[in-house]
N, C-alpha and C. Protein backbone atom coordinates (compact mmCIF):
# COMPACT_ATOMS: atom_id res chain seq x y z
N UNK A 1 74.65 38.24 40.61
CA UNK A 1 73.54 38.82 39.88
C UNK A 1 72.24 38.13 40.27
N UNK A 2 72.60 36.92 40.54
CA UNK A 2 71.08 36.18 40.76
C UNK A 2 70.55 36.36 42.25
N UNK A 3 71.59 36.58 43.15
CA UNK A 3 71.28 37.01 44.29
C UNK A 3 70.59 38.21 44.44
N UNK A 4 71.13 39.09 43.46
CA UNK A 4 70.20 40.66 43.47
C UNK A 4 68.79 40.60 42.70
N UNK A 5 68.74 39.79 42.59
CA UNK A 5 67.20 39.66 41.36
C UNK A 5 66.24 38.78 42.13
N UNK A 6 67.21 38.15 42.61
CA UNK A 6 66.02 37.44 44.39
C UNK A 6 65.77 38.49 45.13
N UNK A 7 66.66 38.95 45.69
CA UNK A 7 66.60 39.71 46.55
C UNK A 7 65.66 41.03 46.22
N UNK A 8 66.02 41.55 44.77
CA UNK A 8 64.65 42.43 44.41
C UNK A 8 63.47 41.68 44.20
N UNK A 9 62.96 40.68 44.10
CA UNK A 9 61.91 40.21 43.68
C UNK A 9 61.32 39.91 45.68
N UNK A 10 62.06 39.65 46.04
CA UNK A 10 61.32 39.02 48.15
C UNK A 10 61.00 40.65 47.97
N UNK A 11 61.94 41.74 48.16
CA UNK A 11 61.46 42.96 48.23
C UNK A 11 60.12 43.16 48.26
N UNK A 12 59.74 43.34 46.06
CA UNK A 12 58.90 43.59 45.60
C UNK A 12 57.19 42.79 46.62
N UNK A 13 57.31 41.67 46.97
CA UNK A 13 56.69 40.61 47.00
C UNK A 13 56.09 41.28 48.37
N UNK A 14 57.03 41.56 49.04
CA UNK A 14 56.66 42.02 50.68
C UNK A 14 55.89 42.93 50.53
N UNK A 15 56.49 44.01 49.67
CA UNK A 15 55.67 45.43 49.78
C UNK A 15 54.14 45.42 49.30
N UNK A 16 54.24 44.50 48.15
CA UNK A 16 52.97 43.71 47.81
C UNK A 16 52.02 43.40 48.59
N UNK A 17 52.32 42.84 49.56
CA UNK A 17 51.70 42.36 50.99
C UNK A 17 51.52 43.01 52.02
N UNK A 18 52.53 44.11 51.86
CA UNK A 18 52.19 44.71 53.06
C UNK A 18 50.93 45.47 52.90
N UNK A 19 51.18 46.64 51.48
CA UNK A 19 50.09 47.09 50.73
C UNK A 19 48.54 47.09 51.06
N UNK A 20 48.42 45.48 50.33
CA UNK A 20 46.94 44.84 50.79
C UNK A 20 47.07 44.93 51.90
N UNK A 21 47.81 44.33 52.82
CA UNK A 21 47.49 44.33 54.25
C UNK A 21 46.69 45.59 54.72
N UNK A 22 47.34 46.94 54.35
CA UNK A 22 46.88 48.07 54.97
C UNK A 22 45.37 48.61 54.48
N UNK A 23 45.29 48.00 53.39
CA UNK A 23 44.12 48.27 52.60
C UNK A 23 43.09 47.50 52.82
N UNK A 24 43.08 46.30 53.72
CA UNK A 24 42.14 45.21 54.20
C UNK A 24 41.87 45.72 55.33
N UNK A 25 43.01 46.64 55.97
CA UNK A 25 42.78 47.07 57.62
C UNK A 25 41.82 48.14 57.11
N UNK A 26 41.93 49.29 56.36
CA UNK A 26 41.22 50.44 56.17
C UNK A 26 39.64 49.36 55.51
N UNK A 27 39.46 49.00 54.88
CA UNK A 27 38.36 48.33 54.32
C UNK A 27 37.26 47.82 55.92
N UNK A 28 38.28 47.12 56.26
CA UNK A 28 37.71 46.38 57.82
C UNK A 28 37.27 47.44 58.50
N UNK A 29 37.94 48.69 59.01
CA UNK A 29 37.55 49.85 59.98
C UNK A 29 36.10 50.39 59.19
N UNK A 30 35.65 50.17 57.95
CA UNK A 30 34.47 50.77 57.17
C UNK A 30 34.89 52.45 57.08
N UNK A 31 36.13 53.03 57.47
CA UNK A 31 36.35 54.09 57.27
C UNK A 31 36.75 54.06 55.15
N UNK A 32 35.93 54.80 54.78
CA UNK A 32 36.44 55.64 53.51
C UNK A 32 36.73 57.12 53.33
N UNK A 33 37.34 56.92 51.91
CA UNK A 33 37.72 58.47 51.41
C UNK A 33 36.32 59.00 51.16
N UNK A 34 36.13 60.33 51.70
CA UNK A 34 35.40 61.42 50.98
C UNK A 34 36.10 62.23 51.30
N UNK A 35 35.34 62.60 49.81
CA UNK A 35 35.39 64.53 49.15
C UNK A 35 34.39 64.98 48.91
N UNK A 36 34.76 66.43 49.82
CA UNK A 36 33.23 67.17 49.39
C UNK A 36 33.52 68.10 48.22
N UNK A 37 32.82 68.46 47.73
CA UNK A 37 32.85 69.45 46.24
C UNK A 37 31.98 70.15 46.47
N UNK A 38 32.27 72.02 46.49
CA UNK A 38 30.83 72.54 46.38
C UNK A 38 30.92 73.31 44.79
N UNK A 39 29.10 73.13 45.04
CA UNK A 39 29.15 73.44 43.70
C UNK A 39 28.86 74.86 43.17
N UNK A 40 29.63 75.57 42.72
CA UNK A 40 29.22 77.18 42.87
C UNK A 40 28.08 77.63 41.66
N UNK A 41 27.10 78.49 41.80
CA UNK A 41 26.40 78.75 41.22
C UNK A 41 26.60 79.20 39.99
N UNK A 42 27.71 79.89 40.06
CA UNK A 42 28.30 80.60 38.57
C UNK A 42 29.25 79.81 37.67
N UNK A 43 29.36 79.72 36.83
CA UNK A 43 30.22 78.70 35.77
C UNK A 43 31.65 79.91 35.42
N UNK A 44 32.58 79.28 36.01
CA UNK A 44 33.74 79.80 35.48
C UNK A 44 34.56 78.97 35.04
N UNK A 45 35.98 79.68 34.73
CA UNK A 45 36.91 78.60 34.38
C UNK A 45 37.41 77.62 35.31
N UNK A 46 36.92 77.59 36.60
CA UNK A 46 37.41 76.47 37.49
C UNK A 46 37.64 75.74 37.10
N UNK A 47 38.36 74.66 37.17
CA UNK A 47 39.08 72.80 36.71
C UNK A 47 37.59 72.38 37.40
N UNK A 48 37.93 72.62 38.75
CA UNK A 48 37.25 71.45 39.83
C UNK A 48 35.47 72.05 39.21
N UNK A 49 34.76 73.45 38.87
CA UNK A 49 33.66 73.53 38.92
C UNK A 49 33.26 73.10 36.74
N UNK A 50 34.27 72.84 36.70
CA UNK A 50 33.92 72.08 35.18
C UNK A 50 33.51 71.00 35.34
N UNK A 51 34.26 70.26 36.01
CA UNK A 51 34.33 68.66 36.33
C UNK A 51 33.02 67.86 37.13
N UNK A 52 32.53 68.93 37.69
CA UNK A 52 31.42 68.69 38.55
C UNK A 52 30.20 67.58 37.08
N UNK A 53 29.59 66.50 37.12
CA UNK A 53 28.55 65.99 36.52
C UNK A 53 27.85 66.82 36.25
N UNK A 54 27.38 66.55 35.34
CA UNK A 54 25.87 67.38 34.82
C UNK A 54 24.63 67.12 35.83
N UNK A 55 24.84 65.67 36.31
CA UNK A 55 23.91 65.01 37.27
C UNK A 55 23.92 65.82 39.00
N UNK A 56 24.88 66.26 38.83
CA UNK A 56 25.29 66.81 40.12
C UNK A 56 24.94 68.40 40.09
N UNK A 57 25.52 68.90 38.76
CA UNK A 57 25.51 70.44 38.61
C UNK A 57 23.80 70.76 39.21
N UNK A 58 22.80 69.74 38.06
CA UNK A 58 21.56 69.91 37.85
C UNK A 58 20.69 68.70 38.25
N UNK A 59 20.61 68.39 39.73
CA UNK A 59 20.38 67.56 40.20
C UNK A 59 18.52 67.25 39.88
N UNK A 60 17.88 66.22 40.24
CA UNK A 60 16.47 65.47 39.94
C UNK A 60 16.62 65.48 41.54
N UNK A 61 15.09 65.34 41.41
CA UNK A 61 14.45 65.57 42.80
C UNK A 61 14.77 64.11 43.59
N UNK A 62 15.01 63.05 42.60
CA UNK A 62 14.98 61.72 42.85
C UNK A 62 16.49 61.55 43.14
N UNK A 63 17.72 62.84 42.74
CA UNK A 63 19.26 62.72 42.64
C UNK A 63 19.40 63.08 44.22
N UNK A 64 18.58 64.18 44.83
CA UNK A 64 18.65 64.92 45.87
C UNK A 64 17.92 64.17 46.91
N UNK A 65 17.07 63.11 47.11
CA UNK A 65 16.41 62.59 47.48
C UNK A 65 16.97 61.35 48.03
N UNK A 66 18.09 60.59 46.91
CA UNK A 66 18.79 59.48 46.99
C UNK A 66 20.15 59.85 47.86
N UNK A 67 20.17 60.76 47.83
CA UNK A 67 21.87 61.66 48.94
C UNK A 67 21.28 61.03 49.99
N UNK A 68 19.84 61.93 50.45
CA UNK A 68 19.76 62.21 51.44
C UNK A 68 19.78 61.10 52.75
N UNK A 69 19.10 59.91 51.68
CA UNK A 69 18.46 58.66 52.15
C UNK A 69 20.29 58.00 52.85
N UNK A 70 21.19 58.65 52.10
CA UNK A 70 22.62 57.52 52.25
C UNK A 70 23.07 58.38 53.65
N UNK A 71 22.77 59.66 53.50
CA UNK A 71 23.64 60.38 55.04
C UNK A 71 23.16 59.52 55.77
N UNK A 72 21.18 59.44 55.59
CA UNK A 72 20.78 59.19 56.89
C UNK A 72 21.32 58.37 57.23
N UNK A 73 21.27 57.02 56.41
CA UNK A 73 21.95 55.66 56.48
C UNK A 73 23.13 55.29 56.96
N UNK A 74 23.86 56.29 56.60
CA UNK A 74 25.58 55.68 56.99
C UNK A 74 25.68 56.96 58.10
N UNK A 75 26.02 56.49 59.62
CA UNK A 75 26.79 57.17 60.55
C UNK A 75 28.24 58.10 60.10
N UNK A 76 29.18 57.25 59.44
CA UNK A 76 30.42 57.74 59.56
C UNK A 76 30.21 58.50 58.33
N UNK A 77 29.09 58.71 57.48
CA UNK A 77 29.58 59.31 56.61
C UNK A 77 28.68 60.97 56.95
N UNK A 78 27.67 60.58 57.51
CA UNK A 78 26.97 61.62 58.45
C UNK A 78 27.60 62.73 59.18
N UNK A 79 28.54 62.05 60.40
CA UNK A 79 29.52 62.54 61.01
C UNK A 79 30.51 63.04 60.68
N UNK A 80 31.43 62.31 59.73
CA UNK A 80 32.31 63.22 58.63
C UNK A 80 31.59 64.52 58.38
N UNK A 81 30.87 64.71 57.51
CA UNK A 81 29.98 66.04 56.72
C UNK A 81 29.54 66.86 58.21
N UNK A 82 29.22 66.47 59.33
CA UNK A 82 29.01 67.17 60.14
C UNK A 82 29.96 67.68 60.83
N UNK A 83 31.62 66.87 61.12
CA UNK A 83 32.32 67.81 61.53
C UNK A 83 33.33 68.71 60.62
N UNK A 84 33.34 68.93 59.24
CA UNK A 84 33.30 69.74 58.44
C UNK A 84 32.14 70.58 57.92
N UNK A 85 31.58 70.87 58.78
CA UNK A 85 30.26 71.41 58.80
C UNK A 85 29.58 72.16 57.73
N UNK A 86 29.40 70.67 56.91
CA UNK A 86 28.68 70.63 55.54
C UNK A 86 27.17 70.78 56.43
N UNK A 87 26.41 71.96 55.71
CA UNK A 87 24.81 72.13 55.87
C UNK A 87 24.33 70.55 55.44
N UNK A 88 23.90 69.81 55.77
CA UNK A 88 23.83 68.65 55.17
C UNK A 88 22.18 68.19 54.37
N UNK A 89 21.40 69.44 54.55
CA UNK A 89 20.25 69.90 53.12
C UNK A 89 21.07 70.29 52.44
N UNK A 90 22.03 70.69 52.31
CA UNK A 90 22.31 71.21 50.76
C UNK A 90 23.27 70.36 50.31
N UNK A 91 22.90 68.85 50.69
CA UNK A 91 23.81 67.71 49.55
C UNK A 91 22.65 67.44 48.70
N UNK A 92 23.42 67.76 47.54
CA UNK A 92 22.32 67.95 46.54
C UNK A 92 22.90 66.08 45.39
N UNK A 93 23.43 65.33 45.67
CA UNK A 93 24.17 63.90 45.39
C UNK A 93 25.72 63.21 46.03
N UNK A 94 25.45 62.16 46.01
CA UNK A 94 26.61 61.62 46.61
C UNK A 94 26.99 60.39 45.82
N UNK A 95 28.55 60.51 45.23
CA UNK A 95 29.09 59.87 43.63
C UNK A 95 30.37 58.58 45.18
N UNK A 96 29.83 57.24 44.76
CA UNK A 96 30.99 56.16 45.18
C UNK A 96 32.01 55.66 44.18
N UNK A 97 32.74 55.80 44.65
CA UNK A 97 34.15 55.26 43.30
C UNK A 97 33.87 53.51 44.27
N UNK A 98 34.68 52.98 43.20
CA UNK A 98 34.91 51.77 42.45
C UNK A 98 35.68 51.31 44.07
N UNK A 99 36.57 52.10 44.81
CA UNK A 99 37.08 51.71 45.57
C UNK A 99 36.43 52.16 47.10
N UNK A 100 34.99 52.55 46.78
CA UNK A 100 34.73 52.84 48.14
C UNK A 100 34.33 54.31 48.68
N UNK A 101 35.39 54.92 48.02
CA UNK A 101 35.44 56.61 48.33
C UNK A 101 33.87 57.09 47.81
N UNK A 102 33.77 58.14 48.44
CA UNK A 102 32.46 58.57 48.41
C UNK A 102 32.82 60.30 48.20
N UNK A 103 31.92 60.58 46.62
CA UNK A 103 31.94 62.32 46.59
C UNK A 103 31.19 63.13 46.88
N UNK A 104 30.91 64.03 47.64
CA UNK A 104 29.82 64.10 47.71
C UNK A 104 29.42 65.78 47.12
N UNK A 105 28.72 65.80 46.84
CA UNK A 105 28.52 67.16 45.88
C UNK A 105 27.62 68.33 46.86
N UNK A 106 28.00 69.76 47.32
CA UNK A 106 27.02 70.46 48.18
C UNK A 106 26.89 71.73 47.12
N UNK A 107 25.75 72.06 47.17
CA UNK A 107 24.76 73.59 46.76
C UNK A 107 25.40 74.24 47.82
């Protein structure tokens, strides 16, 4: 019994490690998650067009302004949106999670 409770615990411990490992490699490459969201003009029962921010739905000139400044800024995130050929005037904000990922909201 005590052999199997080692033996699950080195398991646990590795995968642990390996984990971070892969997540230090993705961190290091500066590659992140995005999602684009568009935002449709009409309000229906969509999940995804409920969920959209109020900040996003009904963006400030200063919300649309601050996108724009980050495409210019970041290459890979530029290039992403360009080869999904997001119009990239009509990012009307761009939302970063906690881990990096980047949302980005299009008109």
């Amino acid at each position: 019994m005590r052999k199997l409770v080692t033996l699950a615990l080195a398991i646990l411990i590795a995968t642990l490690s390996l984990g971070s490992f892969a997540n230090a490699r993705d961190a290091a490459s500066g590659q992140v998650s995005i999602t684009v969201i568009i935002i449709k003009d009409e309000v229906d029962d969509d999940d995804e067009t409920q969920q959209v921010p109020r900040t996003y739905r009904y963006p400030s000139p200063q919300t649309i302004a601050k996108a724009q400044d980050e495409i210019r800024s970041d290459a890979y995130l530029r290039g992403f949106l360009q080869k999904k050929r997001v119009q990239l005037r009509n990012v009307v904000g761009i939302q970063t999670a906690f881990s990096g990922g980047k949302i980005v909201y299009v008109k």
